[in-house]
Protein backbone atom coordinates (compact mmCIF):
# COMPACT_ATOMS: atom_id res chain seq x y z
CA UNK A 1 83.26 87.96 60.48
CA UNK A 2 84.20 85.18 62.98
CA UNK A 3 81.47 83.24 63.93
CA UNK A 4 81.99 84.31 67.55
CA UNK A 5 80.89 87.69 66.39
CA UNK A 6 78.43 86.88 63.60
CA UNK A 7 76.45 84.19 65.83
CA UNK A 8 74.33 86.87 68.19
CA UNK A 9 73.32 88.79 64.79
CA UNK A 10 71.78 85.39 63.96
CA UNK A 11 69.72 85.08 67.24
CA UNK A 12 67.15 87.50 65.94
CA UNK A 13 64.28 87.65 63.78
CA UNK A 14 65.34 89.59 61.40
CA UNK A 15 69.32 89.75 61.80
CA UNK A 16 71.47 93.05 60.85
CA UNK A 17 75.26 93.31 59.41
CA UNK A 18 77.08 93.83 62.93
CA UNK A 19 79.33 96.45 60.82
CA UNK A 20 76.83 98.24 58.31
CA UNK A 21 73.34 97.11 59.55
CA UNK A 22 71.59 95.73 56.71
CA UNK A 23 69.64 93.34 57.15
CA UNK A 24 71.01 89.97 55.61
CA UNK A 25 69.76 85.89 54.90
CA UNK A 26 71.28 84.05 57.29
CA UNK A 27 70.79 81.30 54.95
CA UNK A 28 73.50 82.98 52.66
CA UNK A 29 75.97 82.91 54.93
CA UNK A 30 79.16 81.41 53.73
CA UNK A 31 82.62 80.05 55.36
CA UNK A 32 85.14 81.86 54.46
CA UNK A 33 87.55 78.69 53.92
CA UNK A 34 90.38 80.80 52.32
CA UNK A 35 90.60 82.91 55.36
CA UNK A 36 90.33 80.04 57.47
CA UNK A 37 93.17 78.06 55.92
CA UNK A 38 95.39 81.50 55.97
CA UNK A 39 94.78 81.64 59.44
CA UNK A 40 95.87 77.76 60.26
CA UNK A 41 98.40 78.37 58.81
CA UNK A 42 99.80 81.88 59.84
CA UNK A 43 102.10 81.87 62.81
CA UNK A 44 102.72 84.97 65.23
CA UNK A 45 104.39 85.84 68.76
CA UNK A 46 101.87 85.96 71.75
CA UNK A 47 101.93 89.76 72.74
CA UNK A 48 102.91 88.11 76.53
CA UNK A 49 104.69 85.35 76.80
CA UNK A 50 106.13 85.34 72.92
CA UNK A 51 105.47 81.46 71.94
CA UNK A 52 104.09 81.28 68.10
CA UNK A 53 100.49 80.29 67.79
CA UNK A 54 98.66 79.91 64.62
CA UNK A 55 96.42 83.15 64.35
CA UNK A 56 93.57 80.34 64.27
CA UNK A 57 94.67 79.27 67.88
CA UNK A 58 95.72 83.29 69.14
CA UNK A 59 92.57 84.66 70.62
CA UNK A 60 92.09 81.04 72.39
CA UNK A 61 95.88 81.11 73.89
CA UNK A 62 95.68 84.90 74.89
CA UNK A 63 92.54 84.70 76.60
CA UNK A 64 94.78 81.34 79.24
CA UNK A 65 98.30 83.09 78.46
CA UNK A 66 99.62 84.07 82.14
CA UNK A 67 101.68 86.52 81.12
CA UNK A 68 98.88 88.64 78.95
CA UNK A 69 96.40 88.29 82.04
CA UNK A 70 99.38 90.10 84.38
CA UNK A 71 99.43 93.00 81.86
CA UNK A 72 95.83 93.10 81.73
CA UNK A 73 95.58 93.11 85.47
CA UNK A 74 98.53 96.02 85.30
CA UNK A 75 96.63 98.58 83.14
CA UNK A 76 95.77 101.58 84.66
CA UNK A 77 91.36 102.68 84.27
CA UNK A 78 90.47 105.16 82.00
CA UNK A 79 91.51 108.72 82.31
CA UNK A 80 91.13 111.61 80.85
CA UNK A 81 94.51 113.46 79.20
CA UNK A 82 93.12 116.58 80.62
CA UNK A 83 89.91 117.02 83.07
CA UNK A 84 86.63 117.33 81.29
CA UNK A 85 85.64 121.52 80.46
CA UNK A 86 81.69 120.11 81.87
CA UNK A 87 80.58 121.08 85.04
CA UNK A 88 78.52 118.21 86.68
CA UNK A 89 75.13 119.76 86.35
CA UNK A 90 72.94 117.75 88.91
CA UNK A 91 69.56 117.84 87.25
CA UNK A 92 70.98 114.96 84.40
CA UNK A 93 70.85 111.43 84.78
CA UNK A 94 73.91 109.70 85.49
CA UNK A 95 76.08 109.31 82.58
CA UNK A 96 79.26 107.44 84.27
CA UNK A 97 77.75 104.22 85.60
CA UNK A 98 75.19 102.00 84.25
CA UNK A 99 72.44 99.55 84.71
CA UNK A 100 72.67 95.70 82.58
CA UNK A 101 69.66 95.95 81.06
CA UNK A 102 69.40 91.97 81.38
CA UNK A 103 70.07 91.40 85.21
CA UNK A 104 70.08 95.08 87.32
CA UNK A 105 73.61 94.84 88.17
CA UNK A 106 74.16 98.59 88.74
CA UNK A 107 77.37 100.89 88.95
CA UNK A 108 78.97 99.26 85.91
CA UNK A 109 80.87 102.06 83.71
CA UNK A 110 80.47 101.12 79.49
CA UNK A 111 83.99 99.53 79.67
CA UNK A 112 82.50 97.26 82.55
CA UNK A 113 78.86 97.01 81.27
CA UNK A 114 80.55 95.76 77.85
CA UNK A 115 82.47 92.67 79.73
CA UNK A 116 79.44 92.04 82.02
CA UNK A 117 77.37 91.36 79.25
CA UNK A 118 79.75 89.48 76.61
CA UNK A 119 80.53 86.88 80.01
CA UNK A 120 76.50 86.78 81.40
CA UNK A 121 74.10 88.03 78.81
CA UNK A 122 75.97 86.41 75.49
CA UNK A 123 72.89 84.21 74.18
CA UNK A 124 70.19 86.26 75.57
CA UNK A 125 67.85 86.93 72.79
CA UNK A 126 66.08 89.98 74.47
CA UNK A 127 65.65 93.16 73.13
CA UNK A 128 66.80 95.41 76.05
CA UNK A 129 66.91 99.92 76.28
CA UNK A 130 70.78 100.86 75.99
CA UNK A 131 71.46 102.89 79.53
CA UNK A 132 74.20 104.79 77.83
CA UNK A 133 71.82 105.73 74.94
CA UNK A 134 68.96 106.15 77.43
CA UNK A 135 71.29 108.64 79.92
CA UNK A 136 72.14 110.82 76.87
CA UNK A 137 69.73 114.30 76.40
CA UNK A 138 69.38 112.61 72.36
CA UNK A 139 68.54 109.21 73.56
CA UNK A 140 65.35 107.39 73.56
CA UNK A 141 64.31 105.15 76.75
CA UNK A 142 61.96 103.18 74.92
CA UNK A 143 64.12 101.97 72.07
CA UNK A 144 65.22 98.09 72.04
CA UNK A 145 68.25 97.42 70.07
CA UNK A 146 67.56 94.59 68.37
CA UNK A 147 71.10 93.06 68.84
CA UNK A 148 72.39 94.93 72.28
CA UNK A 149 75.75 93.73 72.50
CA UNK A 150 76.66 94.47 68.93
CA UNK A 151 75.29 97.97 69.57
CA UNK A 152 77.87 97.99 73.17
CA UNK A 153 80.48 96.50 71.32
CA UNK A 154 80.27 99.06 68.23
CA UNK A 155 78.78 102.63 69.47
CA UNK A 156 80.16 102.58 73.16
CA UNK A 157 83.82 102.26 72.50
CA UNK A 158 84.52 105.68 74.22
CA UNK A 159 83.16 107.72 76.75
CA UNK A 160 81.07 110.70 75.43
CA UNK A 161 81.72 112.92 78.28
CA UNK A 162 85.51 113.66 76.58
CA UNK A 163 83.67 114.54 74.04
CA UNK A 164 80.51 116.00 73.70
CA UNK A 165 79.59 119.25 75.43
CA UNK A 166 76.08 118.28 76.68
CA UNK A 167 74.82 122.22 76.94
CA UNK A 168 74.64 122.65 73.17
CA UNK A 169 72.60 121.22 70.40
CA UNK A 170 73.97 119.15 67.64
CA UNK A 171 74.02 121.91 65.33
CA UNK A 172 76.13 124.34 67.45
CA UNK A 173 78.29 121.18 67.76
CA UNK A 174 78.69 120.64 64.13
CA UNK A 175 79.33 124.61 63.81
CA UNK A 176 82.11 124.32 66.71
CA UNK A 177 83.67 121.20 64.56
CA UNK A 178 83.81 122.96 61.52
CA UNK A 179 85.37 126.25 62.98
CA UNK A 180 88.04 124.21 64.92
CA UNK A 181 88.63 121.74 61.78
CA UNK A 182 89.42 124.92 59.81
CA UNK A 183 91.42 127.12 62.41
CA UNK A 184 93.62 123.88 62.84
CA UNK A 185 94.84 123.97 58.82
């Protein structure tokens, strides 16, 4: 891991593998210097503008590369390939816009609530309720993730409503997987 992403698993107690969750010694943690000096010395084309930057130097001159933040600014939202099958029942909480946990700021969608809280909530060592867990019928409002934006960063990378049908329970869900899985072959 980069140090940009191991560095909040280190801010707790007791930290957690951001990929596997087991706990680990933080004491034991060891630069990869191989890596590193593969990476100084690895050149590639900027996905905007083209210029070669060591892959050491690439996340640093994508994040100020003019031409990147254009596309970025150009990409359409989110959308479904085809509407959702759900109705919008209206006795469920809100699953399409979120609370930060850290600050209130409200109507922030996961894509949205991600960013928020890598650019304000970084360093904060709080153990905060996920909203997306929380607004699902499985989730628990009292659980604190121990390292929140690993959990965003890692569980939220989709939105559920393309894929879950809320009105069934998980094991008429895993029966509708397995029946589609084996009309498909």
């Amino acid at each position: 891991f980069c140090g940009e992403c191991l560095q909040p698993c280190l801010q707790v107690p007791s930290p957690l593998c951001p990929l596997c969750r087991t706990p680990f010694d933080p004491k034991k943690v060891e630069k990869a210097s191989g890596v590193e000096k593969q990476l100084s010395s690895y050149k590639a084309p900027c996905r905007g503008c083209s210029k070669k930057v060591t892959l050491a130097k690439m996340r640093s001159h994508v994040s100020s590369c003019a031409k990147v933040q254009e596309q970025m600014a150009n990409c359409p939202k989110f959308v479904p390939v085809v509407p959702t099958s759900q109705p919008i029942p209206s006795n469920i909480p809100n699953r399409s816009t979120f609370v930060c946990p850290y600050c209130g700021a409200r109507n922030l969608d996961q894509q949205e609530l991600v960013k928020h809280c890598m650019e304000n909530h970084r360093n904060d060592p709080n153990k905060v309720v996920c909203p997306v867990c929380s607004a699902m019928p499985w989730g628990d409002p009292s659980y604190k993730s121990a390292n929140f934006l690993q959990h965003l960063l890692h569980r939220h990378k989709f939105s559920y409503d393309t894929f879950v049908d809320y009105n069934i329970d998980e094991e008429a869900a895993l029966q509708a997987a397995l029946a589609l899985s084996l009309s498909e072959n």
